[in-house]
C-alpha atoms as a PDB file:
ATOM      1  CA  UNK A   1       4.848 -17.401   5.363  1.00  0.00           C
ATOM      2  CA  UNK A   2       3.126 -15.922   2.457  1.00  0.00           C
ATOM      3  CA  UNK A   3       3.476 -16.528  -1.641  1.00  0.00           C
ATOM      4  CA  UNK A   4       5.052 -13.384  -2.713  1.00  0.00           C
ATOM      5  CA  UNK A   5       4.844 -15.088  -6.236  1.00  0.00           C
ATOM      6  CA  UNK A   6       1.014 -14.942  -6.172  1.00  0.00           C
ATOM      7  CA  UNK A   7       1.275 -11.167  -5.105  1.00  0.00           C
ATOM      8  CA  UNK A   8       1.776  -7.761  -7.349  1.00  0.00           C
ATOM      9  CA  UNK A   9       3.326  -4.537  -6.146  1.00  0.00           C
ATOM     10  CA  UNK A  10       1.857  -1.730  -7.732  1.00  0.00           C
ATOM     11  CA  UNK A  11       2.515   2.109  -7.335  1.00  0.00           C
ATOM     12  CA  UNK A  12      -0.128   3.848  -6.713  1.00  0.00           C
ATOM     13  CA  UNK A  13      -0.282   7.797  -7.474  1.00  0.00           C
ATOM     14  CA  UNK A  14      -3.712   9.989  -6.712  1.00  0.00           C
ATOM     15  CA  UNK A  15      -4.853  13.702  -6.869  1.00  0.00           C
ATOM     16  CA  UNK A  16      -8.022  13.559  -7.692  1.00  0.00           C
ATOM     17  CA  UNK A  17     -10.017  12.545  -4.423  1.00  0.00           C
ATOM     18  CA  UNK A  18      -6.943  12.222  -2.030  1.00  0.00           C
ATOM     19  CA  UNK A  19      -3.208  13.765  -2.911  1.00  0.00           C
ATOM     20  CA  UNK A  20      -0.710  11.318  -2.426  1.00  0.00           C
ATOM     21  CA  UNK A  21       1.476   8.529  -3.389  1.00  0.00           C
ATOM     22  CA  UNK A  22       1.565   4.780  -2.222  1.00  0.00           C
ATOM     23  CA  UNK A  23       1.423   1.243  -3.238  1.00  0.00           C
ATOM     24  CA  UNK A  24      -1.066  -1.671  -3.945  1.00  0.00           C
ATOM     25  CA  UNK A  25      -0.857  -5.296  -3.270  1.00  0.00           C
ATOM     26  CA  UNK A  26      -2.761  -7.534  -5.539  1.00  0.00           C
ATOM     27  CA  UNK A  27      -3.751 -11.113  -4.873  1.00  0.00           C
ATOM     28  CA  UNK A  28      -4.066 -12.840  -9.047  1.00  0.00           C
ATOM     29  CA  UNK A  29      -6.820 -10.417  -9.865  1.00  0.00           C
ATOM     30  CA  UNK A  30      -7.767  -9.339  -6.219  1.00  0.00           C
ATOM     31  CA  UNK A  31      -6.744  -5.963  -4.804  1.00  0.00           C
ATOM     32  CA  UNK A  32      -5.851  -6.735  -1.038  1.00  0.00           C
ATOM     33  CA  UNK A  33      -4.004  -4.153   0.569  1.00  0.00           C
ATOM     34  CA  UNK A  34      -3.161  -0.590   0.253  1.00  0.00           C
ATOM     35  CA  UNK A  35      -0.820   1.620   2.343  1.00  0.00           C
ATOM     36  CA  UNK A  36      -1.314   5.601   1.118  1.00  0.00           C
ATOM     37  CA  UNK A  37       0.944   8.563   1.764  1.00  0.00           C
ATOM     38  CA  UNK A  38      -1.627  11.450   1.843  1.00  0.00           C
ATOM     39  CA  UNK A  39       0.578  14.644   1.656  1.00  0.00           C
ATOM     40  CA  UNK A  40      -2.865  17.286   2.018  1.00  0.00           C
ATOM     41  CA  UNK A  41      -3.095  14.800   5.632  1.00  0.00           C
ATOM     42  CA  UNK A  42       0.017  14.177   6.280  1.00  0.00           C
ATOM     43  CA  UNK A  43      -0.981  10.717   6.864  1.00  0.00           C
ATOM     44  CA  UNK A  44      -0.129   7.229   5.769  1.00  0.00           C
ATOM     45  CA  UNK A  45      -3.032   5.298   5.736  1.00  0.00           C
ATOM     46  CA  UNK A  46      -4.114   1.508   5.397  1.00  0.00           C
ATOM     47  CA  UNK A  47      -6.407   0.208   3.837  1.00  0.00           C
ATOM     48  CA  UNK A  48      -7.433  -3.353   3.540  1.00  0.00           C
ATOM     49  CA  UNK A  49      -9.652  -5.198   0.992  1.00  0.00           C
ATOM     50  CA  UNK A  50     -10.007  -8.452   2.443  1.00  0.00           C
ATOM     51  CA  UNK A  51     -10.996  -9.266   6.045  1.00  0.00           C
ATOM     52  CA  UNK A  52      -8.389 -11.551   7.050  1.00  0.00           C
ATOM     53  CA  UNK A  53      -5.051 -10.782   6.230  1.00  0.00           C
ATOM     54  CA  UNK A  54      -2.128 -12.626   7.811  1.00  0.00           C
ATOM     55  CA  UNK A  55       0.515 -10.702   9.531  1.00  0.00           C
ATOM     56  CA  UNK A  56       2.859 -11.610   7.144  1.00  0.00           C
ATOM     57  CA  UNK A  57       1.129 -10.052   4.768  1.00  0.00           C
ATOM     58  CA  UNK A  58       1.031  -6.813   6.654  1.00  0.00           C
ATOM     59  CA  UNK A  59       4.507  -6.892   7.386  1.00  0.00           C
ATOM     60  CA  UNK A  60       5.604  -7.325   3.769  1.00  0.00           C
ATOM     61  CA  UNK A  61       3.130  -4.355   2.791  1.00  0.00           C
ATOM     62  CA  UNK A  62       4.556  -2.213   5.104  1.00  0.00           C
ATOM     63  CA  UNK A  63       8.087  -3.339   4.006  1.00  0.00           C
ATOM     64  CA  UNK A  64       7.671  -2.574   0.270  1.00  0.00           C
ATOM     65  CA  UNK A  65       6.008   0.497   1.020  1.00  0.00           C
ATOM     66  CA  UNK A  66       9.263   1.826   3.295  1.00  0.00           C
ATOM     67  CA  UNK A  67      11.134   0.494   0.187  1.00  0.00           C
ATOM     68  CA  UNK A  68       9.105   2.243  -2.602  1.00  0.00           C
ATOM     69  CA  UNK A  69       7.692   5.572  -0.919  1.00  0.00           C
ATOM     70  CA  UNK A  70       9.472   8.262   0.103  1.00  0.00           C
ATOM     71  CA  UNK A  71       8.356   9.281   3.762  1.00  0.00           C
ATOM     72  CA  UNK A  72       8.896  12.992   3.476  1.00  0.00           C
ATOM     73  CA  UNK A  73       5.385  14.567   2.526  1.00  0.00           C
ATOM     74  CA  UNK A  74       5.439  16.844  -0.464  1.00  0.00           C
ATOM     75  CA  UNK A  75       3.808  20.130   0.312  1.00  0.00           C
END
C-alpha cells in the first residue's frame, strides 16, 4: 500500500522537445514517475525516476493518468 499523502499529481503539458500531454508523480521534492501521451508518436510512454518503484505505485500512476488524460491523440 502506498502514502498517497506523501505523493503530488501534477499535469504535465510539452511541445517543445516532445508534443503531448501527461502527468507527474512527485515523491516531497522527488520527481518519481511520469506517464506521457505523445500525440506526434502516438504513444504513451513511462518513464520512471527512481529504480524501484512498487507496483502500487505503478498502478496508481496509471490510474490517475486514465483519470486525468484524455486517450484520444490530438492530431
Amino acid at each position: 500500500m502506498i502514502n498517497k499523502s506523501n505523493l503530488k499529481v501534477i499535469i504535465v503539458s510539452d511541445v517543445n522537445q516532445r508534443d503531448g500531454i501527461g502527468i507527474e508523480i512527485w515523491e516531497k521534492d522527488k520527481l518519481i514517475i511520469e506517464i506521457f501521451r505523445d500525440d506526434s508518436k502516438k504513444s504513451r510512454e513511462v518513464t520512471t525516476y527512481k529504480k524501484d518503484i512498487s507496483l502500487d505505485l505503478v498502478e496508481y500512476a496509471i490510474d490517475c493518468f486514465k483519470k486525468e488524460i484524455p486517450n484520444k491523440f490530438l492530431d
